[in-house]
Protein backbone atom coordinates (compact mmCIF):
# COMPACT_ATOMS: atom_id res chain seq x y z
CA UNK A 1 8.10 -16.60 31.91
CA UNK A 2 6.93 -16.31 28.35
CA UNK A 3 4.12 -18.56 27.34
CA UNK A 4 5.74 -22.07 27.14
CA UNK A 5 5.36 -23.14 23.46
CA UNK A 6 7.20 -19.75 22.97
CA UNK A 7 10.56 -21.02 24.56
CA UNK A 8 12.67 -23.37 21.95
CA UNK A 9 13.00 -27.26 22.98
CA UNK A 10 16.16 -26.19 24.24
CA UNK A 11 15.08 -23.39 26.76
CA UNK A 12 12.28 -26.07 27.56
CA UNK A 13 15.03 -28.84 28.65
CA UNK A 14 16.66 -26.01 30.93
CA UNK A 15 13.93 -25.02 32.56
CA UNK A 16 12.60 -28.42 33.04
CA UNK A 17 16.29 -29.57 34.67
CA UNK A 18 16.27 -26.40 36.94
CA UNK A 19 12.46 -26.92 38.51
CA UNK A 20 11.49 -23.99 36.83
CA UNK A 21 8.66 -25.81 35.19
CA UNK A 22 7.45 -29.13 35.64
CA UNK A 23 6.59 -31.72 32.75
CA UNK A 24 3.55 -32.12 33.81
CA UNK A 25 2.49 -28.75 33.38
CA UNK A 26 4.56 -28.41 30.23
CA UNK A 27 2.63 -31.34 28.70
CA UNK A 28 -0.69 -30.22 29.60
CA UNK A 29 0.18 -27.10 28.02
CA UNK A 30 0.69 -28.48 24.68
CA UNK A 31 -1.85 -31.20 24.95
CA UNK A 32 -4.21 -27.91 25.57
CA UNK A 33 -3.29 -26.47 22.11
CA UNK A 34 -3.21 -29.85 20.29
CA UNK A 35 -7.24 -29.93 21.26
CA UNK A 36 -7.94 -26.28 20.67
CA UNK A 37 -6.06 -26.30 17.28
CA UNK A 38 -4.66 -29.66 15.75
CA UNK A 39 -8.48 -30.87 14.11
CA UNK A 40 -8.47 -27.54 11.99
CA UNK A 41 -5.12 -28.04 11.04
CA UNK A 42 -4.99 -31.69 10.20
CA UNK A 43 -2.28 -32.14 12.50
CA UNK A 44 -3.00 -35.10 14.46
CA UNK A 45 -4.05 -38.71 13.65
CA UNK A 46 -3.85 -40.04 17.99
CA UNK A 47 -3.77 -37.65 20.98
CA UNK A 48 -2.37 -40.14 24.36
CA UNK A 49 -3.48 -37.51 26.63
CA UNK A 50 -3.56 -40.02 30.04
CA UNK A 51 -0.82 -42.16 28.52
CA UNK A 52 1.13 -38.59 28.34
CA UNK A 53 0.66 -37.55 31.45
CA UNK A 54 1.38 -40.40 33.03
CA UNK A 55 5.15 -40.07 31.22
CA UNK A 56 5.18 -36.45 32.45
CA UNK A 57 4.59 -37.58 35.81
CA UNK A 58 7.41 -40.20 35.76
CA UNK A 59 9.81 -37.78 33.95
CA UNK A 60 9.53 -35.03 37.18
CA UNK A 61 9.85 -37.77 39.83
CA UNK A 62 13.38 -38.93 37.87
CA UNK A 63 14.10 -35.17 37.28
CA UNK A 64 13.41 -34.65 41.18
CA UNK A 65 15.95 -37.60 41.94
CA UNK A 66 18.61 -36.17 39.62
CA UNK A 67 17.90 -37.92 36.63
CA UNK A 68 19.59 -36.89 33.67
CA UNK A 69 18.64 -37.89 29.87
CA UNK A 70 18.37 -36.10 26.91
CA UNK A 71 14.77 -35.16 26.03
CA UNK A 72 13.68 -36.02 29.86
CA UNK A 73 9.95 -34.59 30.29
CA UNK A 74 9.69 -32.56 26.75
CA UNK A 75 6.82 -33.21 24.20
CA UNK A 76 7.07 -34.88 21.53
CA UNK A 77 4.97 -36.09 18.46
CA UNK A 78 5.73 -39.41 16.46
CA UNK A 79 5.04 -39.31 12.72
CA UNK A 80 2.07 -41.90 11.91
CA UNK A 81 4.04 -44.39 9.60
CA UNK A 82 6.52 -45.86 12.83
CA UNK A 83 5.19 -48.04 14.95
CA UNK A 84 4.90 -46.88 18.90
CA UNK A 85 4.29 -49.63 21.17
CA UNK A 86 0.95 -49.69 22.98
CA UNK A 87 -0.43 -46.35 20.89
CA UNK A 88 -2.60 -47.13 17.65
CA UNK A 89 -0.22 -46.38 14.08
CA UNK A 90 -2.24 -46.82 11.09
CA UNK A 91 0.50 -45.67 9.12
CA UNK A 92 -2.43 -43.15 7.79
CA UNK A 93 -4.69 -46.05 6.23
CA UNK A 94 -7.99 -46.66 6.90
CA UNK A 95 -6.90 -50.48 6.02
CA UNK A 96 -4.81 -50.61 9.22
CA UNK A 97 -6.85 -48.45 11.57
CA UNK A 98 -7.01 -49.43 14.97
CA UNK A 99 -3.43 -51.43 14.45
CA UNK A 100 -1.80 -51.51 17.71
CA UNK A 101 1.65 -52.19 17.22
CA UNK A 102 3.22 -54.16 20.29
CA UNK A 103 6.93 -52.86 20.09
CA UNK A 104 8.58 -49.61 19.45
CA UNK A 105 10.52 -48.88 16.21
CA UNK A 106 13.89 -48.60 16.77
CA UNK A 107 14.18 -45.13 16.49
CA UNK A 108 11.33 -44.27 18.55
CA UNK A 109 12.39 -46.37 20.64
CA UNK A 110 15.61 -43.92 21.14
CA UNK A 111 13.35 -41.02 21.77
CA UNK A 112 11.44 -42.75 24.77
CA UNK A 113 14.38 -43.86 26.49
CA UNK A 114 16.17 -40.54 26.16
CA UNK A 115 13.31 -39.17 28.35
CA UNK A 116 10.80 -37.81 25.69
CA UNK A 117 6.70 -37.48 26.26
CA UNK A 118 5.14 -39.21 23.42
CA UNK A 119 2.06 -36.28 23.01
CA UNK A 120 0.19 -38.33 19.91
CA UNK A 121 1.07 -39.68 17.01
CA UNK A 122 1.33 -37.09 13.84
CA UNK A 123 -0.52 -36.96 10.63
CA UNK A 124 0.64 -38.44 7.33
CA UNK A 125 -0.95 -40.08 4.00
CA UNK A 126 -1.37 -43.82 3.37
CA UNK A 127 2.30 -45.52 3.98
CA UNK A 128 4.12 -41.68 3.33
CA UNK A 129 3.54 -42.50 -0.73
CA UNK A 130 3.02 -39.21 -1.30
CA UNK A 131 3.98 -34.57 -0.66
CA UNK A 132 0.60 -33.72 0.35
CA UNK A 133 -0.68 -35.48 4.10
CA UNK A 134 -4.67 -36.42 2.91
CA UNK A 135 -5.77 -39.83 3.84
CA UNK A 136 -9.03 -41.39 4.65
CA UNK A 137 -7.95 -41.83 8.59
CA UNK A 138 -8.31 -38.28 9.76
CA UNK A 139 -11.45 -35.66 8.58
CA UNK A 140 -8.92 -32.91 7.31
CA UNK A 141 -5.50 -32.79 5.63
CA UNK A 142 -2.85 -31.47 7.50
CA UNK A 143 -2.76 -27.89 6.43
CA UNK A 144 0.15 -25.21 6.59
CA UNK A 145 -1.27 -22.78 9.43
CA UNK A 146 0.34 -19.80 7.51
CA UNK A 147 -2.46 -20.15 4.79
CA UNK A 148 -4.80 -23.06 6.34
CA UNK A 149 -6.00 -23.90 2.85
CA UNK A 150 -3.31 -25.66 1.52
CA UNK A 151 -1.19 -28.47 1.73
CA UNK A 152 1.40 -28.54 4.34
CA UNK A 153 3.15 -30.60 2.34
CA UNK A 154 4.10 -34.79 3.17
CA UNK A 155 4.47 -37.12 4.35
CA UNK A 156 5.58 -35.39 7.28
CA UNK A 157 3.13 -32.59 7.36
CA UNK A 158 0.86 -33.47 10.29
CA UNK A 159 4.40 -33.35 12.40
CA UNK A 160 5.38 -29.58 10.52
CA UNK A 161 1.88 -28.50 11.21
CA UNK A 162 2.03 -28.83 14.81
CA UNK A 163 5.60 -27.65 14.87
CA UNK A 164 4.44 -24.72 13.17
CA UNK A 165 1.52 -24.26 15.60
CA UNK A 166 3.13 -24.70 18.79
CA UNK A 167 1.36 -27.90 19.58
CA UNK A 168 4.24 -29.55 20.08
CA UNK A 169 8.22 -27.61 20.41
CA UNK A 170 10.17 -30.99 18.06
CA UNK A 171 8.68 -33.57 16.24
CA UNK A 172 9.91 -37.15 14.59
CA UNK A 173 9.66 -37.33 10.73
CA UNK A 174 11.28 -39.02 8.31
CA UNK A 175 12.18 -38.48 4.31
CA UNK A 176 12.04 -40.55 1.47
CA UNK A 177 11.99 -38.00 -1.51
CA UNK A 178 11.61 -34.98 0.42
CA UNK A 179 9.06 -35.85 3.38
CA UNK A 180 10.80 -33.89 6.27
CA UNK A 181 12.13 -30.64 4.27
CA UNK A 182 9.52 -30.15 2.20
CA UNK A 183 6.48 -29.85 5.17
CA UNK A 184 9.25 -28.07 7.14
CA UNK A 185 9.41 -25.57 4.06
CA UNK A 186 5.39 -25.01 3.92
CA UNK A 187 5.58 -24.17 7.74
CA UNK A 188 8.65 -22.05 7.90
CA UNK A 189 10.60 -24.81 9.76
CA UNK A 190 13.94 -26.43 10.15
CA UNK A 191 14.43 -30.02 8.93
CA UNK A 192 16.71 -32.55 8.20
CA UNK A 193 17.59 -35.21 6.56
CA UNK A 194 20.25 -37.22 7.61
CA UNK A 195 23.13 -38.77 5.61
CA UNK A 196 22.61 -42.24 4.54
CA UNK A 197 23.06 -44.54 7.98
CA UNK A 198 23.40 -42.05 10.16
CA UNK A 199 19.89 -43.18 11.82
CA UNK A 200 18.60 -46.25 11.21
CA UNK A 201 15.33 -47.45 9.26
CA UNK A 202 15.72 -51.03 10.98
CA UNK A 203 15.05 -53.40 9.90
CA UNK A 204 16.76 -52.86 6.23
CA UNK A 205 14.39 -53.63 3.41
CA UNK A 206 17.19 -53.35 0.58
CA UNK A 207 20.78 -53.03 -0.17
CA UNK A 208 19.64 -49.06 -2.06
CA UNK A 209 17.32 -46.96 0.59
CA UNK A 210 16.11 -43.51 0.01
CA UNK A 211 14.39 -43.28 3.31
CA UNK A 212 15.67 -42.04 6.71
CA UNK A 213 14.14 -39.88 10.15
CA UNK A 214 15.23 -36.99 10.91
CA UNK A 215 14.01 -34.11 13.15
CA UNK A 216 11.53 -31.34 12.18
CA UNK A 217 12.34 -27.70 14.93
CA UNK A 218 12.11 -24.68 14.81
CA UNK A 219 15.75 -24.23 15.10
CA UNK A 220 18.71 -25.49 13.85
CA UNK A 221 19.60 -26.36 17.63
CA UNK A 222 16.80 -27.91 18.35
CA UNK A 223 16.90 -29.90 15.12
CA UNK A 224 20.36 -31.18 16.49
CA UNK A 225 19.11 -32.06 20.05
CA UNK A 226 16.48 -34.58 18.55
CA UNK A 227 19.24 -35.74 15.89
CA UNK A 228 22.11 -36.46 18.63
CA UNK A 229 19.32 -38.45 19.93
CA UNK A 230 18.57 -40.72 16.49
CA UNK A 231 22.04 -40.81 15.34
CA UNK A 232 22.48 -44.30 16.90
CA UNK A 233 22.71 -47.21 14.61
CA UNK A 234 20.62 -50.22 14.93
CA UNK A 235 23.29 -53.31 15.12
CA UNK A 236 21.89 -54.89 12.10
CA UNK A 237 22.27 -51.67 10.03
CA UNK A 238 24.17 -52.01 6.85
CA UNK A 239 25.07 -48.13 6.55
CA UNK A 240 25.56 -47.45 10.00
CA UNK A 241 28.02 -44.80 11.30
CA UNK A 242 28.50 -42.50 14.15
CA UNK A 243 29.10 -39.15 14.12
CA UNK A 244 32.58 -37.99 15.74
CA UNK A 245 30.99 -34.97 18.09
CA UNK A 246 27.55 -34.42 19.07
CA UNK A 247 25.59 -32.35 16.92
CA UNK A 248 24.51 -29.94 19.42
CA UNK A 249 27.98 -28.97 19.80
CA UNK A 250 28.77 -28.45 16.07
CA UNK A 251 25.77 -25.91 16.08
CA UNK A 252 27.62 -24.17 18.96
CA UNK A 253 30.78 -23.96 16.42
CA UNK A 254 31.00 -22.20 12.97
CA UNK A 255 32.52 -23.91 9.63
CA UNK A 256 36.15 -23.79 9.89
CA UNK A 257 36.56 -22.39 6.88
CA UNK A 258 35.15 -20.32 4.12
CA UNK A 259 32.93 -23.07 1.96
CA UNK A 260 31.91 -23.46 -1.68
CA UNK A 261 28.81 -23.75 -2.45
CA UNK A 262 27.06 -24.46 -6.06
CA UNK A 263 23.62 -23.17 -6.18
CA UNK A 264 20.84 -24.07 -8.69
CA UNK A 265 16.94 -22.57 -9.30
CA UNK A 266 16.46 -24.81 -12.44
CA UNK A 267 13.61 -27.24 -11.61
CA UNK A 268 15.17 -29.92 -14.15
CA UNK A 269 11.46 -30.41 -15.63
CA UNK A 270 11.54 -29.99 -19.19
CA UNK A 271 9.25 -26.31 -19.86
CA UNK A 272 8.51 -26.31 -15.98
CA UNK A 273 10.38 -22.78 -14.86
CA UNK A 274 11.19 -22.21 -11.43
CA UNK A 275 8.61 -20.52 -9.26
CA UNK A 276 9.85 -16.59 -8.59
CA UNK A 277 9.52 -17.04 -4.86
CA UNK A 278 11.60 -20.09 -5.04
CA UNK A 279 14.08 -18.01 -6.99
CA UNK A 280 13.66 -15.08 -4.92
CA UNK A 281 14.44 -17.42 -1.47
CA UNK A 282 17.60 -18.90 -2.98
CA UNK A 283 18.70 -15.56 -3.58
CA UNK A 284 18.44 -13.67 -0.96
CA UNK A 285 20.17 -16.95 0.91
CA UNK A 286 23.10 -17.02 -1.72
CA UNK A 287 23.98 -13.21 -0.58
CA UNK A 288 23.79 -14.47 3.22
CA UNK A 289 26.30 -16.57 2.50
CA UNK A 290 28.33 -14.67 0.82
CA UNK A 291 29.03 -12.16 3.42
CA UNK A 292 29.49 -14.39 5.56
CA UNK A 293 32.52 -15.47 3.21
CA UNK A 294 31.43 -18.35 1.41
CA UNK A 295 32.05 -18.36 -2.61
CA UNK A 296 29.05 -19.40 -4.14
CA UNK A 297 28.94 -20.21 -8.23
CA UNK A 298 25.90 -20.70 -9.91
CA UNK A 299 26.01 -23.44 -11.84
CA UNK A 300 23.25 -25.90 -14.29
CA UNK A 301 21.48 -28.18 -12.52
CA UNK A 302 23.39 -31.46 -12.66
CA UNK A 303 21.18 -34.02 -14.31
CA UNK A 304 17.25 -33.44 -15.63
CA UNK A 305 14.46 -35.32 -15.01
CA UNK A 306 14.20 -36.62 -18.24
CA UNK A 307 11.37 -39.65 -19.05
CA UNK A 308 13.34 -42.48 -17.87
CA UNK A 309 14.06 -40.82 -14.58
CA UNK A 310 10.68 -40.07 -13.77
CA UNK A 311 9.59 -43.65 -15.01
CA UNK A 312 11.78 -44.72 -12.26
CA UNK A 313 11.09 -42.80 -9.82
CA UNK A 314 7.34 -43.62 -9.66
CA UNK A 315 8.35 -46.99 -10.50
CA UNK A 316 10.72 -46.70 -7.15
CA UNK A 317 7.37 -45.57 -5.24
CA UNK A 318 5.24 -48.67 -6.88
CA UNK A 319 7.77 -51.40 -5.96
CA UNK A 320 7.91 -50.10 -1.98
CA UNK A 321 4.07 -50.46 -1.85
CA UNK A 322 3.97 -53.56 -3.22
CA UNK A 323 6.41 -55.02 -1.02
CA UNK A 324 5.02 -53.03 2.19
CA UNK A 325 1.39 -53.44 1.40
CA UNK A 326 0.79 -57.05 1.18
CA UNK A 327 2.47 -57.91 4.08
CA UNK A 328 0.58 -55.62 6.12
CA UNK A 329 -3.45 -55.27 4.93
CA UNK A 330 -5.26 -58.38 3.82
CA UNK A 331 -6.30 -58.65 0.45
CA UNK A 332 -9.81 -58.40 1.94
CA UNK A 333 -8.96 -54.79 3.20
CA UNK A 334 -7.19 -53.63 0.45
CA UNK A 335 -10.36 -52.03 -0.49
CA UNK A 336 -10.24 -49.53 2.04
CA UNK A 337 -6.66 -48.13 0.27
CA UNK A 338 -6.84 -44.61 -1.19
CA UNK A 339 -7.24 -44.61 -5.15
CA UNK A 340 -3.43 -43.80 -5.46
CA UNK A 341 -2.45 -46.10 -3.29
CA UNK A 342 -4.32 -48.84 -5.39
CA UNK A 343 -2.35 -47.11 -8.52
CA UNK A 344 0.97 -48.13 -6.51
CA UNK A 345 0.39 -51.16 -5.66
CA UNK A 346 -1.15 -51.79 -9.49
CA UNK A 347 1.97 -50.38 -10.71
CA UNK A 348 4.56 -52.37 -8.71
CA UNK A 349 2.86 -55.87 -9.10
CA UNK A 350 2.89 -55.21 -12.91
CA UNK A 351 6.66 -54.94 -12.73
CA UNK A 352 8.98 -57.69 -13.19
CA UNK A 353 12.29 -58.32 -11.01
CA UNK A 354 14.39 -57.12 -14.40
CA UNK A 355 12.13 -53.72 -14.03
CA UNK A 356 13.19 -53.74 -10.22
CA UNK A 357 17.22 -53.90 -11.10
CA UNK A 358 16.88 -51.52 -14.16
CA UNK A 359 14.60 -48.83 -12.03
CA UNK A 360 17.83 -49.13 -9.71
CA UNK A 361 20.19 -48.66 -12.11
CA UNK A 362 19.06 -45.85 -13.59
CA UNK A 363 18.26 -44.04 -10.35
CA UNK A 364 21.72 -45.19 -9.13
CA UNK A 365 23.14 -43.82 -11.97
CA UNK A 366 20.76 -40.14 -11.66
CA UNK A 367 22.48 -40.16 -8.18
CA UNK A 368 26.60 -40.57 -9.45
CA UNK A 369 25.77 -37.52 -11.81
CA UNK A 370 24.97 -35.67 -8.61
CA UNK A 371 27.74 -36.79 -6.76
CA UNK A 372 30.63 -35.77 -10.01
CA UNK A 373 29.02 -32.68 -10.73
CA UNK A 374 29.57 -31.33 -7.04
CA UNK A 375 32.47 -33.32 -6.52
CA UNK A 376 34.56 -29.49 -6.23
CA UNK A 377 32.01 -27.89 -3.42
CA UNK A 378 31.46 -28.83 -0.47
CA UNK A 379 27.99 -27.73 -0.21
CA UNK A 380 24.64 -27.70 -2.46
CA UNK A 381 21.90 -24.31 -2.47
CA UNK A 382 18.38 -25.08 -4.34
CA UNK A 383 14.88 -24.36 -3.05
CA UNK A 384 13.55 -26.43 -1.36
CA UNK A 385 9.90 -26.47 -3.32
CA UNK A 386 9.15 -25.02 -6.85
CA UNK A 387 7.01 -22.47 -4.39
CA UNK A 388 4.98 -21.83 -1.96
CA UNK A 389 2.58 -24.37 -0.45
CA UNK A 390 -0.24 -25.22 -2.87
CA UNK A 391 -3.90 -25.54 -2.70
CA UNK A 392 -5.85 -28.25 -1.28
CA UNK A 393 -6.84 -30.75 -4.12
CA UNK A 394 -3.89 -29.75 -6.60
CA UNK A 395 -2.23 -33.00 -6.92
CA UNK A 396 -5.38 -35.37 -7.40
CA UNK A 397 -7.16 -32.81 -10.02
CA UNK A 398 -5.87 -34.34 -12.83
CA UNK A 399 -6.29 -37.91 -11.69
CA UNK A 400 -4.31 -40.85 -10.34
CA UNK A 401 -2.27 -41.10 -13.16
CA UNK A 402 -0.86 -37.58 -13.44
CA UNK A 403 0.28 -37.39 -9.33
CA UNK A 404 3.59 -38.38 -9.29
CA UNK A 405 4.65 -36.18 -11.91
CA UNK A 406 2.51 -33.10 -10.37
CA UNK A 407 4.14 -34.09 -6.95
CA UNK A 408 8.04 -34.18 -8.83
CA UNK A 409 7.29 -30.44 -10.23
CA UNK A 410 6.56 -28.82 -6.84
CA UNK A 411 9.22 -31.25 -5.21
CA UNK A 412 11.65 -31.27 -7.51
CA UNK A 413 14.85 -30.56 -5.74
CA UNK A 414 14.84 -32.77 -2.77
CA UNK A 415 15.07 -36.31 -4.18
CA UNK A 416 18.43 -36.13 -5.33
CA UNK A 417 19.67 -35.81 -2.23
CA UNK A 418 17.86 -39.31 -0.96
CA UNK A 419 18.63 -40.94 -4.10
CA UNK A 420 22.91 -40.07 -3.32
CA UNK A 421 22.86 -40.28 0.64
CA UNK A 422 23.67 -37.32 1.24
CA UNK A 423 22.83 -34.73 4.19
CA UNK A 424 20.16 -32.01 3.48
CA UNK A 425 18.24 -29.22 5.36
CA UNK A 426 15.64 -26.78 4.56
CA UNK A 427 15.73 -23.68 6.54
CA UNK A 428 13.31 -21.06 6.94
CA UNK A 429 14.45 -18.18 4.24
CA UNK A 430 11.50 -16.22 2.67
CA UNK A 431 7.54 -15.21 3.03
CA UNK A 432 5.45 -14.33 -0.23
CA UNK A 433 3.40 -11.25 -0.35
CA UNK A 434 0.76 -13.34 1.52
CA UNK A 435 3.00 -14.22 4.20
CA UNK A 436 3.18 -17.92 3.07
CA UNK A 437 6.82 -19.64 3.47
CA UNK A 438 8.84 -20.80 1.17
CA UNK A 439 12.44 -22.62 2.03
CA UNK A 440 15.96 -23.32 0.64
CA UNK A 441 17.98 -26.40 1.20
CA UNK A 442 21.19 -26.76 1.83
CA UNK A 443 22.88 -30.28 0.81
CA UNK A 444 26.24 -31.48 2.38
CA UNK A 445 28.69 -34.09 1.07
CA UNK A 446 27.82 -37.95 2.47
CA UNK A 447 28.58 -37.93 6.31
CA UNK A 448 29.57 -34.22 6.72
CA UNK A 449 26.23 -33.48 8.85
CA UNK A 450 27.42 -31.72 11.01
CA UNK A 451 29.42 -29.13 8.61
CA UNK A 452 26.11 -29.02 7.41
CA UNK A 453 24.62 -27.89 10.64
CA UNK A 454 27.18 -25.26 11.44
CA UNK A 455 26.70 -23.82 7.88
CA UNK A 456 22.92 -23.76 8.89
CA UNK A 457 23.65 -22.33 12.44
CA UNK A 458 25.87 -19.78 11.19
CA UNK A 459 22.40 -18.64 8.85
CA UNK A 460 20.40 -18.56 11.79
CA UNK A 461 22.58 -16.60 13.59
CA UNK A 462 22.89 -13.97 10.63
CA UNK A 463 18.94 -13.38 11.10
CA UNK A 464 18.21 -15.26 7.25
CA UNK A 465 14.71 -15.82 8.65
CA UNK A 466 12.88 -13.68 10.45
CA UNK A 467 11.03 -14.47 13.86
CA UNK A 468 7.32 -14.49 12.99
CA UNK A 469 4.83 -16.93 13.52
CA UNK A 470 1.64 -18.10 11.69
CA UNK A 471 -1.93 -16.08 13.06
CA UNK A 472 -2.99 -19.43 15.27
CA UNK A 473 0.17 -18.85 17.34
CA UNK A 474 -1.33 -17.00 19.98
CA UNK A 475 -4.92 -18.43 20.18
């Protein structure tokens, strides 16, 4: 057998059901690798080795007795920011560290009971405010391991790290502007975010949310193993839906038809081009697709980010701090809160309730624009960053003030698709001259996931990414 973080979550899940290798073992394995490897790269903020093993060792005595659940005896990480009963989430603050959270959120709570080993809880910065995973909790940001000196991107990027790695074969993440594709992108990964409601961020915090989990794999099928998995509402939910067939079996199935696609490169920035590898990426996707049949137009980017959209948009950012932040750190700990952090929370407590309904107006509107414009395709192709993964330090170097704008001109294409509901993957598509990924995303109308899958299965199968693996893979 090959070594075990070389077989996909799915080959894992076989082998485990047939007695070919034992969860145990397969959890030690990875556990291994996550001490060997996940300090340099940032990767990990809690490691549960006994509380691990202990689930391995229940998951073979069910699997000896028949048992038979989804994600029975396979790894997994949890992303920092949602809570895991009994394990330490410090939703990467120093404010909350050592926060022991007594009950499961609700979608981790789907991964435990469809059999998964929670291996440690991943990397990501203070309350997921921001693309790049640097917080005051853990020594080292989380790091791409194809170029270990920059970002891997956030607020997911601890969980794309060890993806990436092979310290763990799936991870949990989750996406508010771009938090699962873009890490996914730095690491030459598959991830998605869901449609609107199709898994749930329970309890809901507002009629308009941008943020949803989603599963970060190295391939589209084992993306849509963890996915079948999440995709069940909490009862309280006020956009919840269920899919009609599982999403494993769409990626077993092709589109049923040829598709049209609309692809962009614009970054919508005014005097901000697009990054030639970016360009390069979509490209050499857009022929993929079209002989594989599709008809793909180029057209102009929808709407720009002109000043009022980017007011709101960091305005969006301030107003979720300031309603997450007091009720979880005491004023008396609020010291211990990163500097941009402290800008949020400044920056959301300034603004009025009037500020709150006219920041969602205008993003609400931002988001229709989206929707009419691609109203004739049934599928979106942009980058999914304006490049390759950047260097440690380039989003603070010009101050608090000038993040959220630095972080909206690498990230630029993936908050539209938060902001309208609507389904979006980045798949592994390109390598610079240095060898450093760079992704494309794919965006699907509202609840057509799973067209969106077999679009991104039918890539995979057409070899649009190549095999290869970062130079820690084999330590």
């Amino acid at each position: 057998m090959s070594e075990l973080h070389e077989l996909s979550a799915g080959q894992q899940l076989r082998a485990l059901r047939a007695r070919e290798v034992s969860s145990a073992e397969l959890t030690r394995h990875y556990l291994s690798r996550i001490d060997r490897l996940g300090g340099e790269l940032g990767a990990f903020v809690t490691v549960t080795h006994e509380r691990a093993l202990e689930a391995a060792t229940e998951a073979d005595e069910r699997l000896s007795r028949g048992a038979q659940a989804p994600l029975l005896g396979l790894p997994i990480g949890i992303k920092d920011l949602h809570a895991t009963a009994g394990i330490p989430t410090s939703s990467g603050s120093a404010a909350l560290a050592g926060h022991v959270p007594a009950d499961d959120a609700w979608t981790v709570g789907l991964l435990r009971k469809a059999g998964a080993v929670v291996a440690g809880k991943t990397n990501a910065p203070e309350f997921g405010a921001t693309c790049y995973t640097e917080n005051d909790v853990t020594p080292r940001p989380a790091v791409t391991p194809y170029a270990p000196g920059r970002y891997s991107s956030g607020s997911s990027g601890g969980a794309a790290s060890a993806v990436a790695a092979g310290l763990l074969p799936v991870a949990h993440a989750s996406d508010g502007a771009g938090s699962t594709r873009t890490p996914a992108s730095t690491c030459h990964l598959v991830g998605v975010k869901p449609s609107r409601g199709l898994v749930s961020l329970a309890p809901a915090t507002g009629f308009f949310s941008t943020g949803i989990e989603g599963p970060i794999a190295r391939t589209v099928g084992d993306a849509a193993l963890l996915l079948d998995v999440m995709a069940r509402p909490w009862p309280g939910d006020l956009y919840g839906w269920r899919p009609e067939t599982s999403f494993t079996a769409a990626v077993d199935q092709r589109p049923e038809r040829p598709l049209k696609i609309a692809m962009w490169s614009a970054t919508g920035f005014d005097g901000e081009e697009p990054h030639p590898e970016a360009v390069r990426a979509v490209q050499r996707t857009a022929a993929v697709l079209t002989g594989l049949g599709h008809d793909v137009r180029e057209i102009a980017i929808p709407a720009a980010y002109e000043d009022p959209v980017l007011q709101a948009i960091e305005r969006w950012f301030g107003f979720a701090i300031a309603t997450g932040v007091p009720a979880a750190v005491p004023v008396e700990r609020r010291e211990l809160l990163t500097p941009y952090t402290r800008h949020l929370l400044a920056l959301g407590e300034s603004l009025s309730g009037v500020d709150a309904m006219l920041t969602q107006t205008i993003l609400a509107r931002y988001a229709s624009t989206f929707l009419a414009a691609l109203d004739e395709f049934d599928v979106a192709l942009t980058p999914t960053t304006n490049g390759p993964a950047v260097p440690l330090g380039h989003f603070l170097e010009r101050g608090v003030e000038s993040v959220a704008r630095r972080m909206l001109a690498w990230s630029c294409y993936t908050p539209w698709a938060n902001l309208t509901g609507s389904p979006a993957i980045t798949l592994p598509a390109h390598l610079d001259d240095e060898g450093v990924p760079v992704g494309v995303q794919l965006a699907g109308r509202p609840r057509r996931d799973a067209e969106l899958l077999a679009l991104s299965a039918q890539l995979e199968e057409a070899k649009l990414w190549d095999e290869v693996h970062p130079p820690c893979w084999n330590r």
